[in-house]
Protein backbone atom coordinates (compact mmCIF):
# COMPACT_ATOMS: atom_id res chain seq x y z
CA UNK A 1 -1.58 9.87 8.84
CA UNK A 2 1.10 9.24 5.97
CA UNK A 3 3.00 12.34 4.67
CA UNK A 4 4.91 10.54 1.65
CA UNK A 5 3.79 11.45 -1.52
CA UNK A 6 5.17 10.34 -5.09
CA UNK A 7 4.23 12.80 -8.14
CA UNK A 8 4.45 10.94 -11.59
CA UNK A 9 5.77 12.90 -14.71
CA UNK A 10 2.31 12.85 -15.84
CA UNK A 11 0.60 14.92 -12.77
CA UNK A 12 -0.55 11.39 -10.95
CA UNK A 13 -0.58 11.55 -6.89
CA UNK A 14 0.53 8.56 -5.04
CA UNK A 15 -0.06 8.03 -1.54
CA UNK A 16 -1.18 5.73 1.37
CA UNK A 17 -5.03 6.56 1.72
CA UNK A 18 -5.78 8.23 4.96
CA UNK A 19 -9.07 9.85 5.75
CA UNK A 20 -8.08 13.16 5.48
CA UNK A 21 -7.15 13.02 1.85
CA UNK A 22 -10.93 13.36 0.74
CA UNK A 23 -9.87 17.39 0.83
CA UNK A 24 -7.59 16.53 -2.22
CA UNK A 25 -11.09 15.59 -4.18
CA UNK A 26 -11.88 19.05 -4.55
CA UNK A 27 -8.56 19.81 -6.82
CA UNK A 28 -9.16 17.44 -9.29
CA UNK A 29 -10.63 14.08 -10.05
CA UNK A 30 -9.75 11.24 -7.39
CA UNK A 31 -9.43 7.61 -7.62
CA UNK A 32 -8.14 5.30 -4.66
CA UNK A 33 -7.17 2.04 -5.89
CA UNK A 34 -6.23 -1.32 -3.26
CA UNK A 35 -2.81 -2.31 -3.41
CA UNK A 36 -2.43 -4.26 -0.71
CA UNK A 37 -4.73 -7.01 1.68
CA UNK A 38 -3.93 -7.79 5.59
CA UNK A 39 -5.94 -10.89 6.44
CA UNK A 40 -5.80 -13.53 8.71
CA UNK A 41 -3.84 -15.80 7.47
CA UNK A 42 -4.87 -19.58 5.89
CA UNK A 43 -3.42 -21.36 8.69
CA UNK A 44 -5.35 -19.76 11.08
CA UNK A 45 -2.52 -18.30 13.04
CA UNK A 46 -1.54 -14.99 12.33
CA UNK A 47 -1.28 -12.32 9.74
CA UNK A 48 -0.98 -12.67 5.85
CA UNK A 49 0.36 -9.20 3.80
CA UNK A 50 -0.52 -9.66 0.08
CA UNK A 51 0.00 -6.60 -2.28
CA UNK A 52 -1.83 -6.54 -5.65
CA UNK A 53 -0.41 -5.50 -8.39
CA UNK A 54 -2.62 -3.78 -11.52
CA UNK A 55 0.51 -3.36 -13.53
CA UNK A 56 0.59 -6.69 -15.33
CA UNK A 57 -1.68 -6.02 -18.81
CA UNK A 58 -4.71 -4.80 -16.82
CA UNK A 59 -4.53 -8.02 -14.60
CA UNK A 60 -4.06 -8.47 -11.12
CA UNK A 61 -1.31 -10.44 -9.88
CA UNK A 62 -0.52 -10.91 -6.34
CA UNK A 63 2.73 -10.23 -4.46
CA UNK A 64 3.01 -12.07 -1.11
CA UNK A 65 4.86 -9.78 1.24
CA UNK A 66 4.89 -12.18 4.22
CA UNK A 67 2.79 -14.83 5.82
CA UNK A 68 1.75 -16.08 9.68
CA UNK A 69 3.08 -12.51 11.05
CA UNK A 70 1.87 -12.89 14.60
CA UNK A 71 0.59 -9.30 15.43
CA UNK A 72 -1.77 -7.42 13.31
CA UNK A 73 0.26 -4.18 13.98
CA UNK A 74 3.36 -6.09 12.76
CA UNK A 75 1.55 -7.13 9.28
CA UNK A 76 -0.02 -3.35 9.14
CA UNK A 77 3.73 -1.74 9.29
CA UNK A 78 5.45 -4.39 6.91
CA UNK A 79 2.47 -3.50 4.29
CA UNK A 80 3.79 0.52 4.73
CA UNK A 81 6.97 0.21 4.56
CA UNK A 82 6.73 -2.29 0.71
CA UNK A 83 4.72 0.61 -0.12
CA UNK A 84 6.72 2.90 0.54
CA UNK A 85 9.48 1.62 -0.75
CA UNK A 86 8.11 -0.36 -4.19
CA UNK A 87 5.35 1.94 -5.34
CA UNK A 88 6.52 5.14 -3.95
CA UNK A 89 10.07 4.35 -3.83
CA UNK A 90 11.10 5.82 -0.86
CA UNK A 91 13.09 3.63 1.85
CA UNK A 92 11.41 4.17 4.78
CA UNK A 93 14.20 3.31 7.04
CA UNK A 94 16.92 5.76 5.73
CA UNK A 95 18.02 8.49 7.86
């Protein structure tokens, strides 16, 4: 479950989706939105972490986080921790 949660000036929630933010539906209209791929990688070995970003004029332009991780559980945490830090803007490994 993710706990960070970036409010824009005009009222818009940003979060990591988890299950248990279908509750938030009932306050107000809801719309979850991809921003990021983990897939096995081209090469066959290992772990590709692509972001998308819907920023660019309505088009969808992909940011390549990192390629060939090894472990899925490695490519899952680098994909939290860019989103943490680019689109919520929180640095996930201050103290």
């Amino acid at each position: 479950m993710y706990k960070l949660i970036k409010v824009t000036r005009n009222g818009t929630i940003q979060t990591l989706y988890s299950d248990d933010l279908a509750r938030l539906a009932e306050k107000g209209h809801q719309t979850v939105t991809r921003a990021s791929n983990v897939e096995p990688a081209a090469t066959g070995r290992g772990w590709d972490v692509v972001l998308t970003d819907a920023e660019q004029n309505g088009r969808f332009k992909a940011h390549v986080v990192a390629r060939n991780v090894p472990l899925r559980a490695e490519a899952l945490r680098l994909e939290v921790e860019f989103i943490q830090e680019h689109i919520l803007g929180v640095n996930a490994n201050a103290k």
